[in-house]
N, C-alpha and C. Protein backbone atom coordinates (compact mmCIF):
# COMPACT_ATOMS: atom_id res chain seq x y z
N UNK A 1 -27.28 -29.38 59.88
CA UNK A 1 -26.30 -29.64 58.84
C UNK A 1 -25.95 -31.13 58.85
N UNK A 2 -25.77 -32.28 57.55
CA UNK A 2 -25.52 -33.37 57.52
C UNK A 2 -24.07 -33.45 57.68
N UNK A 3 -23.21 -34.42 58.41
CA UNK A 3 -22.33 -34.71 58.61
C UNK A 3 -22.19 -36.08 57.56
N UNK A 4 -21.46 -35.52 56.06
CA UNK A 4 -20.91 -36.17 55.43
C UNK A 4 -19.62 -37.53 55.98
N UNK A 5 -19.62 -38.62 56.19
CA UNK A 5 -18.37 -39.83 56.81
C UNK A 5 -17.28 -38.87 55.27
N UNK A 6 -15.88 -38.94 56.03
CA UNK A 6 -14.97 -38.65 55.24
C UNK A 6 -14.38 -40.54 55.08
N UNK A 7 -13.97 -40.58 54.20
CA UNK A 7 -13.39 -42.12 53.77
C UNK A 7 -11.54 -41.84 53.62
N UNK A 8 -11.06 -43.02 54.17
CA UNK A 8 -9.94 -42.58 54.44
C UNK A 8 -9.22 -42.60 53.13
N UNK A 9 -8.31 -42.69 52.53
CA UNK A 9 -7.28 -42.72 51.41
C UNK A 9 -7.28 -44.41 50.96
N UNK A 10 -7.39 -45.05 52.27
CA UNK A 10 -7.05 -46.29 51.63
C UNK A 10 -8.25 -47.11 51.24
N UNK A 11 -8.88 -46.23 51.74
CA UNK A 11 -10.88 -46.64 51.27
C UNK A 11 -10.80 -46.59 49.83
N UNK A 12 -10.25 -45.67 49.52
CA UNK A 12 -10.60 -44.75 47.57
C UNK A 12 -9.63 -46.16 47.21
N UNK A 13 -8.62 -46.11 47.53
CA UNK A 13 -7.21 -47.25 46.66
C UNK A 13 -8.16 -48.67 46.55
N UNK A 14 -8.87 -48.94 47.55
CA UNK A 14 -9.32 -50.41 47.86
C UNK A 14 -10.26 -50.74 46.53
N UNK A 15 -11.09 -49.49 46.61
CA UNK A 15 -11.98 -49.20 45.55
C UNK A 15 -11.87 -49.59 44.20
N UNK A 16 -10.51 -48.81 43.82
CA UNK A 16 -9.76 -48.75 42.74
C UNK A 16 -9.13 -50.34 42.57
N UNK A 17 -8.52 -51.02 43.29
CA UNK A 17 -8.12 -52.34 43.23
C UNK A 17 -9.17 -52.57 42.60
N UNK A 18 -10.54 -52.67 42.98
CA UNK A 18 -11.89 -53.78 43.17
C UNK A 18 -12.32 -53.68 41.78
N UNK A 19 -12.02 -52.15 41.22
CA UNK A 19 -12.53 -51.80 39.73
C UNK A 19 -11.56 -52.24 38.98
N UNK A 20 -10.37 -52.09 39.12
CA UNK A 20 -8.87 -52.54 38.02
C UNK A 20 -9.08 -54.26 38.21
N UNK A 21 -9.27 -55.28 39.37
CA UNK A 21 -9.34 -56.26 39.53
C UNK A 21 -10.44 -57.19 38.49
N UNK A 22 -11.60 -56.54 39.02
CA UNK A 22 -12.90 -57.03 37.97
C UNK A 22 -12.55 -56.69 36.52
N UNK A 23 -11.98 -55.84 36.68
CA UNK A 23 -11.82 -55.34 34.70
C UNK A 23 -11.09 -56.46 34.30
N UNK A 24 -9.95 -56.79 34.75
CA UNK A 24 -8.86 -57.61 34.64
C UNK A 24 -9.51 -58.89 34.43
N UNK A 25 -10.45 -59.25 35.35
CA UNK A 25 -11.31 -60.88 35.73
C UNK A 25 -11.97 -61.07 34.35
N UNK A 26 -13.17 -59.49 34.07
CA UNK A 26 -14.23 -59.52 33.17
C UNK A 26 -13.81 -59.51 31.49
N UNK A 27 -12.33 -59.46 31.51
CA UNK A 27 -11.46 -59.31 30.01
C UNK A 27 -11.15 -60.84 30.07
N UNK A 28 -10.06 -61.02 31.35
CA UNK A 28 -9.51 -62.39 31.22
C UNK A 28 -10.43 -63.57 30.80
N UNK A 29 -12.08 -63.63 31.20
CA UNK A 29 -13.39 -64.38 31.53
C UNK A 29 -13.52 -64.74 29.56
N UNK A 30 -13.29 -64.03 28.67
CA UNK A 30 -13.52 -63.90 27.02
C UNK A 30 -12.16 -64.88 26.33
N UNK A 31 -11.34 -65.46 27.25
CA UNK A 31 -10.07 -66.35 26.93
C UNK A 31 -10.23 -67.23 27.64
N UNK A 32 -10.35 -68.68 26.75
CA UNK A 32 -9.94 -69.51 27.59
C UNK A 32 -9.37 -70.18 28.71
N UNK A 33 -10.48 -70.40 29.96
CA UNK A 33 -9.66 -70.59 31.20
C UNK A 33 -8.73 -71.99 30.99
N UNK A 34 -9.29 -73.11 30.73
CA UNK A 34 -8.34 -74.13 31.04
C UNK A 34 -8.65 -74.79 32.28
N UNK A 35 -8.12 -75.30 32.60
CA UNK A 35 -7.82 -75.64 33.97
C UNK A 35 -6.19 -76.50 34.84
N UNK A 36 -6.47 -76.41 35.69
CA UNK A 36 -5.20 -76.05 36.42
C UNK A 36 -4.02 -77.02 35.58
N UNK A 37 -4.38 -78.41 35.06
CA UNK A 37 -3.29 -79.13 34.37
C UNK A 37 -2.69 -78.28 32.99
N UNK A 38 -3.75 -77.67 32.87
CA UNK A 38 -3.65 -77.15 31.01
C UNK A 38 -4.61 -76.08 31.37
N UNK A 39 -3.27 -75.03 31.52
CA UNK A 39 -3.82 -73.65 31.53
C UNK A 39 -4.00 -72.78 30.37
N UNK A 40 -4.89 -72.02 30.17
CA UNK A 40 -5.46 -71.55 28.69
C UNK A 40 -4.98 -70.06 28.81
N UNK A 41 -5.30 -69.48 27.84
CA UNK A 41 -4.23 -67.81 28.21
C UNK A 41 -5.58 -66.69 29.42
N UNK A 42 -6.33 -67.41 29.05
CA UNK A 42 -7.03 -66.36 30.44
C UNK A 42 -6.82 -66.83 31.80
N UNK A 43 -6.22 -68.19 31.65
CA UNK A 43 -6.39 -68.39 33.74
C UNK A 43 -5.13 -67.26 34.13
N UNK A 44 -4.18 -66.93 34.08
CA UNK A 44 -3.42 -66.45 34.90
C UNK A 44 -4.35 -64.83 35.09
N UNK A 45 -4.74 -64.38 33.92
CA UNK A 45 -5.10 -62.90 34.27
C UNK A 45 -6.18 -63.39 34.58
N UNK A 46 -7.13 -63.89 34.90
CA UNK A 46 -8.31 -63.86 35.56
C UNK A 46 -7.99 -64.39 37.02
N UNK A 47 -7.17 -65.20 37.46
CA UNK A 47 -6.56 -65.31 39.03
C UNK A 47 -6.36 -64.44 39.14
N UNK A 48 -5.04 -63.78 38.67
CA UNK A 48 -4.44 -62.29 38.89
C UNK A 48 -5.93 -61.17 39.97
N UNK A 49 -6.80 -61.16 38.27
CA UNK A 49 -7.58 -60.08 38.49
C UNK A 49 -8.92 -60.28 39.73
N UNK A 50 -8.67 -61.64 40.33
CA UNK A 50 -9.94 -62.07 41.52
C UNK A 50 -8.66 -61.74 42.57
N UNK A 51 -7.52 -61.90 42.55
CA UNK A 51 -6.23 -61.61 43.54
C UNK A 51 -6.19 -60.52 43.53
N UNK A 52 -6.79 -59.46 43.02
CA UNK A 52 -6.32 -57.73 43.09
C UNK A 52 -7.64 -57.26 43.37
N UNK A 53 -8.89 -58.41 43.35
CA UNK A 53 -10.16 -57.28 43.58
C UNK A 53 -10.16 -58.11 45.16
N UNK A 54 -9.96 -59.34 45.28
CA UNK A 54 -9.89 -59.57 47.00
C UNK A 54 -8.80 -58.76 47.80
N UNK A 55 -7.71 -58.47 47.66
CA UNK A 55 -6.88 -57.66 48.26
C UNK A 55 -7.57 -56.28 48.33
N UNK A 56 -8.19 -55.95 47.24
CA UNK A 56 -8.97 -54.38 47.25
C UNK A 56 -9.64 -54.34 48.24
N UNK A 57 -10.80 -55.79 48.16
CA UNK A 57 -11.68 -55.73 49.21
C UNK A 57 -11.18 -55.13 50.77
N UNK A 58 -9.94 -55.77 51.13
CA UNK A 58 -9.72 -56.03 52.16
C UNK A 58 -9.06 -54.88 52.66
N UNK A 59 -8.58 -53.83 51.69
CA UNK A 59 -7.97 -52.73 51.90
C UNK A 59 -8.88 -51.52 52.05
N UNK A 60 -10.28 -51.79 51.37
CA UNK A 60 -11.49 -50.38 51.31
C UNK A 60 -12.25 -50.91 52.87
N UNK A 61 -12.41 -52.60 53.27
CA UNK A 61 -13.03 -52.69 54.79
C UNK A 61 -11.89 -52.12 55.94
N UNK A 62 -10.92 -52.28 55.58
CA UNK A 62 -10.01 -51.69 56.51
C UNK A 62 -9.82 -50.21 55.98
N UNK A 63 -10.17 -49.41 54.84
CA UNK A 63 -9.95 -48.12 55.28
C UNK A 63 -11.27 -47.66 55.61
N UNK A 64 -12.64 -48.14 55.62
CA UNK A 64 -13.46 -47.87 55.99
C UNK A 64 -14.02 -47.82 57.08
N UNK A 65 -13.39 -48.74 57.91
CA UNK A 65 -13.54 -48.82 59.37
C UNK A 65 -12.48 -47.84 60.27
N UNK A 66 -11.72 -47.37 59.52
CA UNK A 66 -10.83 -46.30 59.96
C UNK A 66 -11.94 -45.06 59.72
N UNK A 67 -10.98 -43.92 60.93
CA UNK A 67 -11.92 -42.85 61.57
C UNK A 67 -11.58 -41.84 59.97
N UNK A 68 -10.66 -42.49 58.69
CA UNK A 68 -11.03 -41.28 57.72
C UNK A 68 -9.46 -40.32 57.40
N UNK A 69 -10.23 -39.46 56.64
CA UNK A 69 -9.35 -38.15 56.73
C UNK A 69 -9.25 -37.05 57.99
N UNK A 70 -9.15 -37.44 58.76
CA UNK A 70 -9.17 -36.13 59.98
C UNK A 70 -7.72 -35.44 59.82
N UNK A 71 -7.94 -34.32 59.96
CA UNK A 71 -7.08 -33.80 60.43
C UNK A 71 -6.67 -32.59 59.06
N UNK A 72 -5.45 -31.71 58.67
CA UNK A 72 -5.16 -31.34 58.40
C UNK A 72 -4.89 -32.25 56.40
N UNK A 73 -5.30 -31.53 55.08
CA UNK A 73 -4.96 -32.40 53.81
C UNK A 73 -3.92 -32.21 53.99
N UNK A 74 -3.27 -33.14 53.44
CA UNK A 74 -1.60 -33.14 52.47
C UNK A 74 -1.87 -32.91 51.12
N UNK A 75 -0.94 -32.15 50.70
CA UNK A 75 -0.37 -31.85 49.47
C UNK A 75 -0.82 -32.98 48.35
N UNK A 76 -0.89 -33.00 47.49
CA UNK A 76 -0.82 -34.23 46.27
C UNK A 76 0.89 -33.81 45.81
N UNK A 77 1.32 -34.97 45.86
CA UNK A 77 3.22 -35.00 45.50
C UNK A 77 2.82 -35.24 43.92
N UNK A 78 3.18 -34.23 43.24
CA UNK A 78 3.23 -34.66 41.79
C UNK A 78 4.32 -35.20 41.30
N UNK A 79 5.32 -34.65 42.28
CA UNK A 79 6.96 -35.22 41.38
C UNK A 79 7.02 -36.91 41.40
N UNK A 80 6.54 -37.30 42.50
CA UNK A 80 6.77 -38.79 42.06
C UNK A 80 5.58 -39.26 41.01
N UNK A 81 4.24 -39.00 40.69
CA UNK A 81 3.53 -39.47 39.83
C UNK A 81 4.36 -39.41 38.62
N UNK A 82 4.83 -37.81 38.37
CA UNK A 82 5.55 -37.80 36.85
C UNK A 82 6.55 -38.90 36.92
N UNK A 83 7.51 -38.43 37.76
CA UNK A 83 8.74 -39.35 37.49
C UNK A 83 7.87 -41.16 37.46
N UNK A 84 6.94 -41.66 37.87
CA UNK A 84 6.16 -42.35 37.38
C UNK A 84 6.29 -43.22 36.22
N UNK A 85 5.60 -42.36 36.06
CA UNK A 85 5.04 -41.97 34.58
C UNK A 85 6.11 -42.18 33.22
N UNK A 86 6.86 -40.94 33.56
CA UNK A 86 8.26 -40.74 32.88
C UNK A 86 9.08 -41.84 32.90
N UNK A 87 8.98 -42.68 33.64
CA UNK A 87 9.95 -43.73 34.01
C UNK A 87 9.71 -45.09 33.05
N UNK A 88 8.21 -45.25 33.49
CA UNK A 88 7.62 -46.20 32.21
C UNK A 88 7.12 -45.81 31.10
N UNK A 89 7.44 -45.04 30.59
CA UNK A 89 7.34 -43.86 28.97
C UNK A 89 8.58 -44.22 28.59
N UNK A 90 9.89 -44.19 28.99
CA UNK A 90 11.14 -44.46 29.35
C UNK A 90 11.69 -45.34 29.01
N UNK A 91 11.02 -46.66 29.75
CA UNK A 91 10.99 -47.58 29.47
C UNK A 91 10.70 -48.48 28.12
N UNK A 92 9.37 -47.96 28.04
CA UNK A 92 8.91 -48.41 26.48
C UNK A 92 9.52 -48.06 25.48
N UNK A 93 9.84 -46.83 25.31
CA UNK A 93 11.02 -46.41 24.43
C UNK A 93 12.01 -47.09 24.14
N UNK A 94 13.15 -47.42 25.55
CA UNK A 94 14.14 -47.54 25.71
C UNK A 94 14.72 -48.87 25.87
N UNK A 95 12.97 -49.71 25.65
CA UNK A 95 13.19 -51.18 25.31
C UNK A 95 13.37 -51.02 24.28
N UNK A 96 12.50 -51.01 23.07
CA UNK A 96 12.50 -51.06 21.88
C UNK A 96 13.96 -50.42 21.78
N UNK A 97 14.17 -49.13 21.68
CA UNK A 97 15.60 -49.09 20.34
C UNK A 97 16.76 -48.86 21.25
N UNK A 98 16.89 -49.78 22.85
CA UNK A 98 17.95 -49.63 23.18
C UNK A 98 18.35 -50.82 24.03
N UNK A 99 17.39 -51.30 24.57
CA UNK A 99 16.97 -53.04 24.63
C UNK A 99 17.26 -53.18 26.53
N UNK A 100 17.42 -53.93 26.98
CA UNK A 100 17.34 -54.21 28.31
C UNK A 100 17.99 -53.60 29.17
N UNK A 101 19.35 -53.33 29.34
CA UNK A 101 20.04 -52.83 30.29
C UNK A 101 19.84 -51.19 30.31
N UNK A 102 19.51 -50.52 29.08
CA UNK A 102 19.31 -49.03 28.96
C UNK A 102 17.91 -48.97 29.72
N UNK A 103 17.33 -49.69 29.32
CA UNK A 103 15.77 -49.54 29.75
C UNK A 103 15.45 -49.59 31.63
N UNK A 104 16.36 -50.61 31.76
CA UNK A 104 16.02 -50.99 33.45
C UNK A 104 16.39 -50.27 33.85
N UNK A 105 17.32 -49.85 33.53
CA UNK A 105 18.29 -48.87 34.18
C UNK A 105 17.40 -47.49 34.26
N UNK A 106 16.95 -46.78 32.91
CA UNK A 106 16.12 -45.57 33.27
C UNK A 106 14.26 -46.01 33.66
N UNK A 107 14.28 -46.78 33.63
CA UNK A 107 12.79 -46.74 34.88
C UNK A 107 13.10 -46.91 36.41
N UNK A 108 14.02 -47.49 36.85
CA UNK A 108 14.28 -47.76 38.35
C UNK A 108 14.76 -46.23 38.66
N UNK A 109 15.79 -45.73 37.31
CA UNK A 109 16.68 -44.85 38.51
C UNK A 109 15.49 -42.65 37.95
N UNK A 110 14.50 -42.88 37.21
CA UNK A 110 13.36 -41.91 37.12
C UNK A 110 12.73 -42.03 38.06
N UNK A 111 12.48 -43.40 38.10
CA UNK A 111 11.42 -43.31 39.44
C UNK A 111 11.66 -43.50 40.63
N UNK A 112 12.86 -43.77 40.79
CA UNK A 112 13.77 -43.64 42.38
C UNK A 112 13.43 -42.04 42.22
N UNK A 113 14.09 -41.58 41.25
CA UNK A 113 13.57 -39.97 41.65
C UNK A 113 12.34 -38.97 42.44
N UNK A 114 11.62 -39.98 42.36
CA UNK A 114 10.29 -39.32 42.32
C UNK A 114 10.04 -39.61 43.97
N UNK A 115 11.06 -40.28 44.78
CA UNK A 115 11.02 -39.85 46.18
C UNK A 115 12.07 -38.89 46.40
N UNK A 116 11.86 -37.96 47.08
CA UNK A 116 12.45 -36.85 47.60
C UNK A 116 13.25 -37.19 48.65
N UNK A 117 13.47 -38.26 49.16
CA UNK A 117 14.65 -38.88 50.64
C UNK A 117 15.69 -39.38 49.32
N UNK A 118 15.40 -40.02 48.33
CA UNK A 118 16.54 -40.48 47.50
C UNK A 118 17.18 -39.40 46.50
N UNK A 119 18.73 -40.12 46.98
CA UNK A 119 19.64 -38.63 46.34
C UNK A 119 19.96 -39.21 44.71
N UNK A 120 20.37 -38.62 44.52
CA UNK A 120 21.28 -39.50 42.77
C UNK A 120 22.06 -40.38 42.97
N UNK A 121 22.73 -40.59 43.45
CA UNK A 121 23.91 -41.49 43.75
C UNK A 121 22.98 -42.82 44.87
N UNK A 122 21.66 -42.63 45.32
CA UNK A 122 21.01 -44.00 45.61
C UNK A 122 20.22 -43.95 44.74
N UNK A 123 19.11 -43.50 43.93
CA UNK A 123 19.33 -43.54 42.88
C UNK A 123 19.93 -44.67 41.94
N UNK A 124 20.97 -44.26 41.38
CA UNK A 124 22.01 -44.51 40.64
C UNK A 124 22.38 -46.03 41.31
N UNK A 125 22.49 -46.14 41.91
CA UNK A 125 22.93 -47.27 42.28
C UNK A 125 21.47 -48.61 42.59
N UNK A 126 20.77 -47.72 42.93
CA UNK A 126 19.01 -48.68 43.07
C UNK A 126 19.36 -49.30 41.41
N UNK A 127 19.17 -48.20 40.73
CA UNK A 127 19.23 -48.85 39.11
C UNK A 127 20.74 -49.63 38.58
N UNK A 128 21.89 -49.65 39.05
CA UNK A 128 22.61 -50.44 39.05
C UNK A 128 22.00 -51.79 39.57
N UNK A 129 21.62 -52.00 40.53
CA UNK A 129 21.54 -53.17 41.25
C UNK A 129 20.50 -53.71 40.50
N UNK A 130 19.31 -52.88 40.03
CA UNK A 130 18.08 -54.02 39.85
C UNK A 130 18.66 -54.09 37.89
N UNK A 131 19.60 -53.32 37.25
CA UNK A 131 19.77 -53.90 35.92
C UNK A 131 21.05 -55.25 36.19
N UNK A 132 21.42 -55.42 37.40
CA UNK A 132 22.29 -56.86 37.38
C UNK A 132 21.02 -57.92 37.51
N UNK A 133 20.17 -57.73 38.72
CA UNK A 133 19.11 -58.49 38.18
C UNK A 133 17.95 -58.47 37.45
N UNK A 134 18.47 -57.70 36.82
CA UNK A 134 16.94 -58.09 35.54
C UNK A 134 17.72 -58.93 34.90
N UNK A 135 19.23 -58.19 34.20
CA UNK A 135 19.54 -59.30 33.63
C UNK A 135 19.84 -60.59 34.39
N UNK A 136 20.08 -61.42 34.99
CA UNK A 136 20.33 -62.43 35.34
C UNK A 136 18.77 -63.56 35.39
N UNK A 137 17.99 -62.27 35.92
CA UNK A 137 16.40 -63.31 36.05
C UNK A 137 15.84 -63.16 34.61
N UNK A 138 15.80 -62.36 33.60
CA UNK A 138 14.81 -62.27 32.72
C UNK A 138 15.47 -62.43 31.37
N UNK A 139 17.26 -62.18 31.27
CA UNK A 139 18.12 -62.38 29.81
C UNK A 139 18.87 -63.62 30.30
N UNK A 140 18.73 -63.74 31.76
CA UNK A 140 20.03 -65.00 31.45
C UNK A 140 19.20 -66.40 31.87
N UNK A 141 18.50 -66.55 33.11
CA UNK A 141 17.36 -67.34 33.69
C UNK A 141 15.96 -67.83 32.66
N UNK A 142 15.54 -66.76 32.57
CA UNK A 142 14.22 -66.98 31.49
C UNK A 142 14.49 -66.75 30.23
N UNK A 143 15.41 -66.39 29.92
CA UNK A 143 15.57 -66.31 28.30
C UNK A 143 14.71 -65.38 27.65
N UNK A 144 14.30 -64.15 28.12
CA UNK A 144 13.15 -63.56 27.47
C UNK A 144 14.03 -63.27 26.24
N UNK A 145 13.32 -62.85 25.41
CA UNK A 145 13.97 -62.15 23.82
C UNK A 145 13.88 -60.98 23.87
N UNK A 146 14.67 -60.42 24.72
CA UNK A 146 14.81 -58.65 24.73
C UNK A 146 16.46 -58.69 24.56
N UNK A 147 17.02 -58.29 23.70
CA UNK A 147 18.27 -57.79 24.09
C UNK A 147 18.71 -57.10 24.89
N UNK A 148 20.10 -57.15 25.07
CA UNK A 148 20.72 -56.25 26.51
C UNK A 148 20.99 -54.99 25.82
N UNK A 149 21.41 -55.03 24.32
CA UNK A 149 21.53 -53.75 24.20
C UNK A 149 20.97 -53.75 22.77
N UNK A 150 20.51 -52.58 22.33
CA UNK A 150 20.46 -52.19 20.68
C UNK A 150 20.26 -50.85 20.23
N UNK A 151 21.19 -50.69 19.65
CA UNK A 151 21.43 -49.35 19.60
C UNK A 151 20.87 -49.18 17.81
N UNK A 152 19.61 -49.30 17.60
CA UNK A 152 19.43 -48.88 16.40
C UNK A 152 18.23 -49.16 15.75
């Protein structure tokens, strides 16, 4: 009987970096790079995307040199994928017709959900804290053009 190598978890993720990274590189590569004085709209996502397929690298040689999956599977946790998910669905929504502070507020505190050690009330307060700084870094610091609120 062949003894299939099991690959550990962080083998598959490394993988996945290396494919999301190159995609990122091989899109960014069709926009103008520029160069470093006068950057063109592809240098940042094509750094980005050589920065997410070298980190991949380095995460599939290190789960590959690991002894694997031994032992007993775990479960796949769906509740945090949804709450995920749900959180930045949420989001997109809840930018558009309700504008910054509604929005931060329900992606941090959906997807705080989606760990099972966090109660509502940390939670609730995770998303308090990161809608004082969104707004301060991204409505008051950078000036993005999102409103804090819009109700309509």
């Amino acid at each position: 009987m062949r003894m299939m190598r099991r690959y550990s978890r962080d083998f598959y993720g490394g993988l996945l970096m290396i494919l999301i990274g190159a995609g990122a590189g091989v899109t960014a590569a069709h926009y103008p790079i520029g160069t470093l004085a006068d950057m063109g709209p592809g240098f940042y996502p094509l750094a980005i995307g050589i920065l997410l397929a070298l980190v991949g690298l380095a995460i599939a040689i290190a789960g590959g040199l690991s002894q694997g999956a031994s032992g007993p599977r775990r479960k796949i946790d769906r509740r945090g994928g949804f709450c995920i998910i749900a959180g930045t669905l949420a989001f997109a929504v809840l930018g558009v017709y309700g504008g910054l502070v509604p929005a931060t507020f329900a992606i941090v505190f959906i997807s705080a959900l989606g760990d099972r050690n966090n109660s509502l009330l940390q939670a609730f307060l995770l998303a308090a804290a990161m809608v004082v700084i969104a707004v301060l870094v991204f409505w008051w610091a950078l000036q993005v053009q999102l409103p804090l609120f819009n109700w309509g």
